[in-house]
Protein backbone atom coordinates (compact mmCIF):
# COMPACT_ATOMS: atom_id res chain seq x y z
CA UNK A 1 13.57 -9.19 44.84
CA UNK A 2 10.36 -10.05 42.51
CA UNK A 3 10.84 -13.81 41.19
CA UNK A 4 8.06 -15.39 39.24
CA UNK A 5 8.48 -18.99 38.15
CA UNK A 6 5.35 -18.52 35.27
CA UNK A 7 3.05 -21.17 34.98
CA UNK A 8 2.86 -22.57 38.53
CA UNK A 9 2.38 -18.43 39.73
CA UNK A 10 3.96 -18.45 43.00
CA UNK A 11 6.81 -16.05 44.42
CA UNK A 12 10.45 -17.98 45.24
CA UNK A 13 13.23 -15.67 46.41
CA UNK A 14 13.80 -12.48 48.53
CA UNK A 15 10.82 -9.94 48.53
CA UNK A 16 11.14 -6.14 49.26
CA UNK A 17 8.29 -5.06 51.12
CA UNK A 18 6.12 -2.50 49.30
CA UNK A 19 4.96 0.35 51.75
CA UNK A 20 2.10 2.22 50.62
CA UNK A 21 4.16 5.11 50.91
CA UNK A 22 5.93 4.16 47.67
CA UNK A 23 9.03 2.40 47.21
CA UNK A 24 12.82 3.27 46.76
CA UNK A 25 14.29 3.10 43.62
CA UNK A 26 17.86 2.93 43.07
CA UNK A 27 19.79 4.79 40.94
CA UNK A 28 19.53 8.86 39.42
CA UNK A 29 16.10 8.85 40.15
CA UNK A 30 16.65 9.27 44.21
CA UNK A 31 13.86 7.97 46.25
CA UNK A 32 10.34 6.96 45.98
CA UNK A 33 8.89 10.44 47.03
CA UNK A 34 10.77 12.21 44.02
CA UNK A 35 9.63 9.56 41.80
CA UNK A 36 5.30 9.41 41.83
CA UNK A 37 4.06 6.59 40.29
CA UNK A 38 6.65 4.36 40.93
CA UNK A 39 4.58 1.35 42.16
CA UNK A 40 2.82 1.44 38.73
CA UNK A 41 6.03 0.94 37.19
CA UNK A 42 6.39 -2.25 39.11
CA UNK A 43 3.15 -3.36 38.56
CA UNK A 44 3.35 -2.48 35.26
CA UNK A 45 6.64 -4.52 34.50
CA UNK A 46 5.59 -7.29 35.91
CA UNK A 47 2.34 -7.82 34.33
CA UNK A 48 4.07 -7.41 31.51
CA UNK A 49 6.02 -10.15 32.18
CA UNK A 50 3.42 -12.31 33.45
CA UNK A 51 1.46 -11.99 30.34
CA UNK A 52 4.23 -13.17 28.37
CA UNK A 53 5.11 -16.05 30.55
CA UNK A 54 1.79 -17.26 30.49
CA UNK A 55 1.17 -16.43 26.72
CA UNK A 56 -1.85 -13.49 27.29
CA UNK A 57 -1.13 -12.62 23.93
CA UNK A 58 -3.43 -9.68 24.06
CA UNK A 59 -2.54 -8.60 27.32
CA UNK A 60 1.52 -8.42 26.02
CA UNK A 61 0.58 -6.39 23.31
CA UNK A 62 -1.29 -4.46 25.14
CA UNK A 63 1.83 -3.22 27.15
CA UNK A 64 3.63 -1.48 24.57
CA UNK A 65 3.52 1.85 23.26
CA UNK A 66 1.82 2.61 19.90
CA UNK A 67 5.47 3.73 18.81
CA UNK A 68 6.89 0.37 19.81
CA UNK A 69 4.06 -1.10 17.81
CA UNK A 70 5.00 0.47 14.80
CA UNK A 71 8.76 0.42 14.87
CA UNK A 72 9.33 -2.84 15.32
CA UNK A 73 6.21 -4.60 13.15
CA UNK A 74 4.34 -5.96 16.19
CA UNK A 75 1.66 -8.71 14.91
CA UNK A 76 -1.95 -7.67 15.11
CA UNK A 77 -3.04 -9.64 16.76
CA UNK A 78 0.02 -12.06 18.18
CA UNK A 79 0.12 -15.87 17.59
CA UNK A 80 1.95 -17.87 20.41
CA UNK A 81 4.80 -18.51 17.27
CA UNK A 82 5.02 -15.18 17.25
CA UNK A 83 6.24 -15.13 20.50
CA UNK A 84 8.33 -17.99 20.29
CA UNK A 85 10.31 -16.59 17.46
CA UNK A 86 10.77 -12.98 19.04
CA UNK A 87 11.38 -14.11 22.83
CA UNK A 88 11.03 -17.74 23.24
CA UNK A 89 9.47 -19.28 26.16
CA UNK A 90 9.88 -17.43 29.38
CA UNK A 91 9.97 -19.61 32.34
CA UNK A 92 10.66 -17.22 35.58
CA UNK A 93 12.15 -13.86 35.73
CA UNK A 94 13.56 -11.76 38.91
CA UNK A 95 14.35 -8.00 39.41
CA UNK A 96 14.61 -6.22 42.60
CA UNK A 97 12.68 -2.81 42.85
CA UNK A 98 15.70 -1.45 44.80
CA UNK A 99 18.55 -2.15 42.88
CA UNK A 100 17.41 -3.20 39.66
CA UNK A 101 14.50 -0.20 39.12
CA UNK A 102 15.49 3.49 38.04
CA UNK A 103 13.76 6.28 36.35
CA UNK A 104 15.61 8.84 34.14
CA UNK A 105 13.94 11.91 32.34
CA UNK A 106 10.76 10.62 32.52
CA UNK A 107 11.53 7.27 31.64
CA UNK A 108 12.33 4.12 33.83
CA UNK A 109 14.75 1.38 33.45
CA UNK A 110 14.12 -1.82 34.45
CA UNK A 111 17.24 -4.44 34.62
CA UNK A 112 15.40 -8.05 34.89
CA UNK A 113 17.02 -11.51 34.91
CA UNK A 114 15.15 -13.82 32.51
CA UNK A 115 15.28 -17.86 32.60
CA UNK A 116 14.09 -18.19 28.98
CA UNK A 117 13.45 -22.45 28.45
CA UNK A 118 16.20 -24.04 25.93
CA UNK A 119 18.38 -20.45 26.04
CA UNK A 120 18.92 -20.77 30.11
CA UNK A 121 19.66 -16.94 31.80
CA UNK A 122 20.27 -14.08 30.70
CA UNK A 123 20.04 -10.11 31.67
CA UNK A 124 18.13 -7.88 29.46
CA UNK A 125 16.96 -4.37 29.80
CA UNK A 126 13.33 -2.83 29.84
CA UNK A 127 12.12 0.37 29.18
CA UNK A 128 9.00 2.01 29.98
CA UNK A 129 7.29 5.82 29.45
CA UNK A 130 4.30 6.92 30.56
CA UNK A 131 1.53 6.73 27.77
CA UNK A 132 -2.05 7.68 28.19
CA UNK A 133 -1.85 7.40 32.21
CA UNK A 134 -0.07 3.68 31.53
CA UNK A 135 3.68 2.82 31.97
CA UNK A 136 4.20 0.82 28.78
CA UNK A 137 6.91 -1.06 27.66
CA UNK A 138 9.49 1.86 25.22
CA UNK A 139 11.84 -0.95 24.58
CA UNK A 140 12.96 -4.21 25.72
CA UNK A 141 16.14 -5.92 24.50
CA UNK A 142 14.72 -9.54 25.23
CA UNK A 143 12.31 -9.53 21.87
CA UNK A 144 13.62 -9.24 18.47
CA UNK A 145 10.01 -9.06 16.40
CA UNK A 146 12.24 -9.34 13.23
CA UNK A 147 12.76 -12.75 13.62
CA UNK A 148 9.60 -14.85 12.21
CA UNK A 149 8.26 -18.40 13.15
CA UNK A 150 9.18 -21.11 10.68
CA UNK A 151 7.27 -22.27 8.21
CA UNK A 152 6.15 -25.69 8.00
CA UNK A 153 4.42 -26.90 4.45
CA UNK A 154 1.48 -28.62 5.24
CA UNK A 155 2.06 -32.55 4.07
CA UNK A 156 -0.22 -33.79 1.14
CA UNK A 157 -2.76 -35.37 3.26
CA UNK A 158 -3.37 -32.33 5.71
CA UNK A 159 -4.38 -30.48 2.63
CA UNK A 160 -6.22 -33.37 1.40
CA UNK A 161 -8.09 -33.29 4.53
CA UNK A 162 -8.55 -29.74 4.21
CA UNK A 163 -9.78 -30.00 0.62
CA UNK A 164 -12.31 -32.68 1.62
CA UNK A 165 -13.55 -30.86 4.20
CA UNK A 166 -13.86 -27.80 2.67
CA UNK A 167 -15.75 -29.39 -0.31
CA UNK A 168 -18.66 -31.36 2.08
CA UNK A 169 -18.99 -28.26 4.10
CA UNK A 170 -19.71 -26.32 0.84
CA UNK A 171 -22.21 -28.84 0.08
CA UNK A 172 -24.13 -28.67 3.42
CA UNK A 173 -24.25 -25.12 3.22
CA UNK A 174 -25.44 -24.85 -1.03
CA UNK A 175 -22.14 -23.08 -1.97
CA UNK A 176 -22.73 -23.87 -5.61
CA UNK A 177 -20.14 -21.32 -6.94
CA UNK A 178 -17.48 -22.72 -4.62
CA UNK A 179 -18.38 -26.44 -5.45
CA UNK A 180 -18.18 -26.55 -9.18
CA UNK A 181 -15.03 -24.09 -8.81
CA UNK A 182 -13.77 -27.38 -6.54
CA UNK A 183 -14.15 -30.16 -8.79
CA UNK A 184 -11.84 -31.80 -10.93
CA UNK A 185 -11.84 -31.09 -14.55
CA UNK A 186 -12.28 -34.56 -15.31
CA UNK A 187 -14.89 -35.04 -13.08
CA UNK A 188 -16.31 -31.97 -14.83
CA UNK A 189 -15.44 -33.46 -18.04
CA UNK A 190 -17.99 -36.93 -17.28
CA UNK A 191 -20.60 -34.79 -16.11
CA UNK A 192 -21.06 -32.27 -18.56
CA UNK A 193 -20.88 -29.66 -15.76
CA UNK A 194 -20.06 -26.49 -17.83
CA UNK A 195 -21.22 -24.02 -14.88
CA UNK A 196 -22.43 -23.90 -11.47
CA UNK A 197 -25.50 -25.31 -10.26
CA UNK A 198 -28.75 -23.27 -9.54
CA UNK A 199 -29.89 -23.38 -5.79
CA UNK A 200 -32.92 -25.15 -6.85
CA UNK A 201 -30.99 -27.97 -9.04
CA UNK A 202 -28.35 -28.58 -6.62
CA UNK A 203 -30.77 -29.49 -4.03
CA UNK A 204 -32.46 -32.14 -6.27
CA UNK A 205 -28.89 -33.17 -7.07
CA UNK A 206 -27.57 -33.43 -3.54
CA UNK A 207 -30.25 -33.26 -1.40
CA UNK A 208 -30.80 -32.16 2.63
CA UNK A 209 -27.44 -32.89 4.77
CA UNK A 210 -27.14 -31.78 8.18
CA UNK A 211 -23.92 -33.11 9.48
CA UNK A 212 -20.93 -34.95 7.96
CA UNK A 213 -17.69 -37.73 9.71
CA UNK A 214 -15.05 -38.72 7.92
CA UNK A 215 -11.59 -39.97 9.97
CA UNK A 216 -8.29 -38.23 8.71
CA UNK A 217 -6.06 -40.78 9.85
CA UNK A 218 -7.90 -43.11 7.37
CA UNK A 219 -6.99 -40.96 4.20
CA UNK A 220 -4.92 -43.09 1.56
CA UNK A 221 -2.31 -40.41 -0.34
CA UNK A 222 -1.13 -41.70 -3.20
CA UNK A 223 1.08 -39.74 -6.01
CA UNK A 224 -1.33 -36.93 -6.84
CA UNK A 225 -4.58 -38.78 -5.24
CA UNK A 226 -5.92 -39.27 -1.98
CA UNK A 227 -9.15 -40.65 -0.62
CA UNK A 228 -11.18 -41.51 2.57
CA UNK A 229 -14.76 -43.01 3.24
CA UNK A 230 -17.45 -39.72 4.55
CA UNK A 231 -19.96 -40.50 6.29
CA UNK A 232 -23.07 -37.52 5.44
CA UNK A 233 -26.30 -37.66 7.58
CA UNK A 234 -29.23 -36.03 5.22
CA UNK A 235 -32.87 -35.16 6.09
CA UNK A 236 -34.28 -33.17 8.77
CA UNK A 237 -34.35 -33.42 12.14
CA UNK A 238 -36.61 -36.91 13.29
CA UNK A 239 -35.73 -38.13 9.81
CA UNK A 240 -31.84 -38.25 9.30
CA UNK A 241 -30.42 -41.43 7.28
CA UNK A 242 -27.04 -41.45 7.14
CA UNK A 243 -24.88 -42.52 3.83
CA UNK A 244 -21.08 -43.86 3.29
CA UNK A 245 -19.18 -43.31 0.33
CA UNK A 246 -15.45 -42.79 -0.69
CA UNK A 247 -14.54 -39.49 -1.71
CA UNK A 248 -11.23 -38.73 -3.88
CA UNK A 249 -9.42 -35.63 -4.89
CA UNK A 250 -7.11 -35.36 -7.69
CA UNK A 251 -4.02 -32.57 -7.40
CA UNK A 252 -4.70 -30.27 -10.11
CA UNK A 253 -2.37 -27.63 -8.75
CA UNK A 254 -4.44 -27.56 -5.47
CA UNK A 255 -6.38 -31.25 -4.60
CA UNK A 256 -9.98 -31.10 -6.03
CA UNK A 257 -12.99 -33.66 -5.73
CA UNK A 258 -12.74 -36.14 -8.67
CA UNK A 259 -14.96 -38.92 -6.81
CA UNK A 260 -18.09 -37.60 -4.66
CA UNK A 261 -20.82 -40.18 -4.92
CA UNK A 262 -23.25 -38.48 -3.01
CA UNK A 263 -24.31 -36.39 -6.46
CA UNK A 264 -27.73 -37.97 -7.54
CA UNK A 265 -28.02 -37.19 -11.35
């Protein structure tokens, strides 16, 4: 019997030795020399199994069959919330090649006892078919790909964070369009900013920066404003001075820079 408890990756349980003759597979299919290929089955299951235990994302998708992929919506590629929500978190499986292993018209069955954590044991059914010289995975009644991983709404300062971020990075990098698209339209308003800066009056405006620091779990959120201290390091390279300033966004729909004193005008 093949037992895998995943993570730690060692064998617990009753094992069937494996001749390299084949091995014998119970049920219509008769035994191992009327059914070719049947270690790759095994092999084939199993790694399958592995890779979802241990969260190869790739490596599960690369199991199935293309119609598999199709029919059922399979994520391209597959977040580790993907799996959650289809399969949950597999921690150790068992089938027995002899008894639990059969292959009918082409196709083989696999019966397989999962320990899935939070939902405790249960039986579920594989199915595999040949595909491009690969047993791959037909069907298996232990994912339901039609269930999707909640969605959590990111809380005001994440995006706050995010907006800051964004905005400095833009800076560093002379993103003109994207920075006057960023900015609030009072801050707009003060300024007389009517479009976006030129590459060459942006620079005289903001200057050289290299590398920026600001701490996320310092952001004050308040109503519809928010606001942290950056730290930006400008010059070059054997010449960097570094400069400390509190930056504020304003929600106008999304959160957008209302207070950025690095601008020199």
């Amino acid at each position: 019997m093949i037992f895998r408890r995943l993570g730690l990756m060692f064998a617990v349980g009753i094992f069937v030795a494996i001749s390299t003759a084949g091995i014998l597979l119970a049920g219509c299919g008769g035994d191992a020399s009327d059914q070719p290929g049947s270690q790759a089955i095994i092999e084939s299951a199993r790694g399958f199994l592995d890779a979802c235990g241990e969260s190869e994302l790739d490596e599960v998708r690369s199991f199935f069959t293309q119609d598999y992929l199709e029919a059922n919506g399979v994520p391209d590629p597959i977040n580790k919330e993907d799996l959650l929500a289809a399969m949950g978190t597999l921690a150790s499986y068992q089938f027995d090649p002899v008894t639990d292993v059969s292959v009918q018209g082409g196709r083989a069955i696999v019966t397989v006892s999962l320990d899935i954590a939070d939902k405790g044991e249960k039986t579920e059914t594989m199915i595999l078919k040949p595909e491009n010289g690969t047993w791959k995975i037909e069907s298996f009644t232990a994912m339901d790909w039609s269930s999707k991983p909640p969605v959590t709404q990111p809380s005001g300062d994440v995006e706050a964070e995010e907006a800051i971020r964004d905005f400095v990075i833009a800076c560093i990098d002379g993103e003109t369009g994207y920075i006057f698209t960023h900015l609030s339209s009072d801050y707009k308003k003060k300024h007389h900013l009517e479009k976006a800066w030129t590459t060459a009056e942006f620079s005289g405006i903001f200057g050289t920066a290299r590398s920026y620091n600001f701490n996320p779990q310092e952001i004050d959120l308040s109503g519809n404003r928010a606001g942290v201290d950056v730290s930006i390091e400008f010059g070059t390279r054997g010449n960097l001075e570094s400069e400390t300033a509190r930056v504020e966004v304003v929600r106008e729909g999304k959160w957008l820079i209302d207070i950025f004193p690095f601008f020199i005008y």
